[in-house]
Protein backbone atom coordinates (compact mmCIF):
# COMPACT_ATOMS: atom_id res chain seq x y z
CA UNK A 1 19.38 -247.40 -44.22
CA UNK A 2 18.56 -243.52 -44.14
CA UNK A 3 19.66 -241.13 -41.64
CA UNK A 4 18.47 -237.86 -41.96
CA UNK A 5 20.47 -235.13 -39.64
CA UNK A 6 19.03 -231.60 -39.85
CA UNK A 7 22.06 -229.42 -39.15
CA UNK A 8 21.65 -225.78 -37.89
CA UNK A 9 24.74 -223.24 -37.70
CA UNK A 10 25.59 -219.96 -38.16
CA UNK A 11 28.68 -217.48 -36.65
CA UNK A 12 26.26 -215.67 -34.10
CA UNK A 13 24.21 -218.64 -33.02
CA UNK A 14 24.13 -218.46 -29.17
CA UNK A 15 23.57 -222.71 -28.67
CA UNK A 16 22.94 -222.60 -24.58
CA UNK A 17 20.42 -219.83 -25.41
CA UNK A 18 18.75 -221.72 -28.30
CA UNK A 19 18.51 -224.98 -26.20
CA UNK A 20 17.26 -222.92 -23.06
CA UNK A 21 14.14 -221.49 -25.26
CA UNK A 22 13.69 -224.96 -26.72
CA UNK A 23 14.11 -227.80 -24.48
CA UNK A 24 12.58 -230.35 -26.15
CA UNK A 25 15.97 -230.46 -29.09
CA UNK A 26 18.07 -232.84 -27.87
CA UNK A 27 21.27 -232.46 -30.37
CA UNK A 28 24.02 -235.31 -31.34
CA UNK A 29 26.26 -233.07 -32.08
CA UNK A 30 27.15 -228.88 -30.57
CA UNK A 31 30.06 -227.01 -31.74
CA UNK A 32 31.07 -223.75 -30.48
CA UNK A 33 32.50 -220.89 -33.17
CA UNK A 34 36.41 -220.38 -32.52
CA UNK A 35 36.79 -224.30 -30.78
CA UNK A 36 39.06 -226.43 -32.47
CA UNK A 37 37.87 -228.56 -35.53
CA UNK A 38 38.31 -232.69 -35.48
CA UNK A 39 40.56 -232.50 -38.51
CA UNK A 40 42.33 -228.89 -38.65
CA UNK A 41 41.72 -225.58 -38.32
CA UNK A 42 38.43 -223.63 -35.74
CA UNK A 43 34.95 -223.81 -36.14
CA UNK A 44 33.69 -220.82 -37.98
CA UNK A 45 29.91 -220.97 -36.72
CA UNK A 46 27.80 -222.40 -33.52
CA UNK A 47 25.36 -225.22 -34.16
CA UNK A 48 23.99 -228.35 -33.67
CA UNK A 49 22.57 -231.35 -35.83
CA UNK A 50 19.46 -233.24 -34.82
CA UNK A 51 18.57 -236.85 -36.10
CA UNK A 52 15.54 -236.53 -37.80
CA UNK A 53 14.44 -240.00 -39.02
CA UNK A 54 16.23 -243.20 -39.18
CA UNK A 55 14.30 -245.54 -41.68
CA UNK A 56 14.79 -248.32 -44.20
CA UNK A 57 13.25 -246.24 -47.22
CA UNK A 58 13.39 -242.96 -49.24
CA UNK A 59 10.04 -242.23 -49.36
CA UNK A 60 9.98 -242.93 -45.35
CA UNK A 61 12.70 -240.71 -44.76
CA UNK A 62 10.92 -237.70 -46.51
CA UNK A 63 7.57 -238.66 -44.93
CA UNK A 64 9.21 -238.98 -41.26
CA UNK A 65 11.61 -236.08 -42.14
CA UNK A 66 8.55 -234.06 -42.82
CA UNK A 67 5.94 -235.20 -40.18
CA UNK A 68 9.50 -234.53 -37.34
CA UNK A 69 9.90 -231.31 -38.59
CA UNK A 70 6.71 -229.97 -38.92
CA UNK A 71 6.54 -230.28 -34.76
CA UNK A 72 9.99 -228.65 -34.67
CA UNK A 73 7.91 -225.66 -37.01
CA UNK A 74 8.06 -222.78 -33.75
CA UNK A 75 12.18 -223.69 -33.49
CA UNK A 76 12.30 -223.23 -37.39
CA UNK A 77 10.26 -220.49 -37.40
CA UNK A 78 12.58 -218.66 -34.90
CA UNK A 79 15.98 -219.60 -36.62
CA UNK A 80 14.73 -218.30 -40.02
CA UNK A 81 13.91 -215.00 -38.15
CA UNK A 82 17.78 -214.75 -36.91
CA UNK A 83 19.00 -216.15 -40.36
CA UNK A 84 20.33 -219.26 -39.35
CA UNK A 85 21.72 -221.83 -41.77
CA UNK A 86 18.97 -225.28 -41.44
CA UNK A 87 20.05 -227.70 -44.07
CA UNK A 88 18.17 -231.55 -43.92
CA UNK A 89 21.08 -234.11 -45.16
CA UNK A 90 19.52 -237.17 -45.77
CA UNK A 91 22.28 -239.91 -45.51
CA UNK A 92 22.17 -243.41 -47.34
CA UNK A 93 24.28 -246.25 -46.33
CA UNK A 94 25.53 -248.01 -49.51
CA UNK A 95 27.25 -250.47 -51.17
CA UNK A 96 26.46 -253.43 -48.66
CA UNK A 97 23.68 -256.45 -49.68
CA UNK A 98 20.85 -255.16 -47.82
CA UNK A 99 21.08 -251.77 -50.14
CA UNK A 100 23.82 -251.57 -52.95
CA UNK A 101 22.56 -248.53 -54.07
CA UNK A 102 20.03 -245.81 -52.49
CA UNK A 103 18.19 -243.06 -53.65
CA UNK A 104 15.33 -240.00 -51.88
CA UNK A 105 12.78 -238.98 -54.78
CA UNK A 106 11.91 -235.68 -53.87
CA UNK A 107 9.22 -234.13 -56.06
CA UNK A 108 8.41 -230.60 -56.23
CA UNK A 109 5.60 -230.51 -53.58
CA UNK A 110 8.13 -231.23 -51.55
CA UNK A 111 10.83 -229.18 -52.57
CA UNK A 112 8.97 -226.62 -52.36
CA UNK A 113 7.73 -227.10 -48.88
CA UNK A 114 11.53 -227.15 -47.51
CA UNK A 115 11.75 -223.78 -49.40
CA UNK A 116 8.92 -222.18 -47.66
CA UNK A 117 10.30 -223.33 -44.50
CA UNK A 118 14.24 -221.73 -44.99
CA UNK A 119 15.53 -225.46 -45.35
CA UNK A 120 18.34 -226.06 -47.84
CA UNK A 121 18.89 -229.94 -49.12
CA UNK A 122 22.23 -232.10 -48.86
CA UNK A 123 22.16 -235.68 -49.90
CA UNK A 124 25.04 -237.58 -48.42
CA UNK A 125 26.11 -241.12 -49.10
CA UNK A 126 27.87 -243.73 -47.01
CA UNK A 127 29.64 -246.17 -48.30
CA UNK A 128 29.38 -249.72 -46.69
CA UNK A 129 29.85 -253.34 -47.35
CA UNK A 130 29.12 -256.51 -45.61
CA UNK A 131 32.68 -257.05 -44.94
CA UNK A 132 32.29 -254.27 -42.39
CA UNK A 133 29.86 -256.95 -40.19
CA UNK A 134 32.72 -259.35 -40.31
């Protein structure tokens, strides 16, 4: 399984304005600068993440990851004007049967169309096993 999140933050980030002027995000996650952390400490920035695509494949999850954000392009646009962070972490769940191991082939077409957009990479992996569906 791949989960890609796109995750957008930064200490001046006004969230209720940025979900007023775009209603259509609907975040999984807000966090408010100075609110208390899960683990320790405060937040440091504002943000929100977004799931992007949830597929079975790497070359799915760039395609859907892609084809999402290209509709999100007047959002992107906007954050990249008020230098907000945007990094895409694509997540794979691993260790379990169904995928031991997992991988995202990005080539440099698409590298480089994440660059032109302001978008900064994070690959993030999971680990699972089928004991866990016991």
């Amino acid at each position: 399984m791949h989960t890609v999140m796109l995750r957008i933050s930064s200490p001046s980030l006004d969230v209720k304005t940025l979900l007023g002027r775009f209603p259509q995000l609907t975040p999984d996650a807000l966090w408010q600068r100075g609110e208390p952390k899960r683990r320790q400490g405060v937040e440091e920035t504002s943000g929100l993440s977004l799931l992007l695509a949830e597929v079975s494949s790497g070359s799915s999850a760039v395609f859907e990851t892609r084809k999402t954000l290209e509709a999100l392009s007047p959002v992107l646009a906007e954050l990249r004007r008020q230098s907000v962070s945007c990094v895409v972490d694509f997540g794979l769940f691993v260790g379990g049967e169904a995928q031991f191991t997992g991988s995202v082939n990005l080539l440099p077409e698409d590298l480089a169309w994440f660059a032109e957009r302001g978008l900064g990479l994070c690959i993030s992996a999971y680990p699972t096993s089928d004991e866990d569906k016991a």
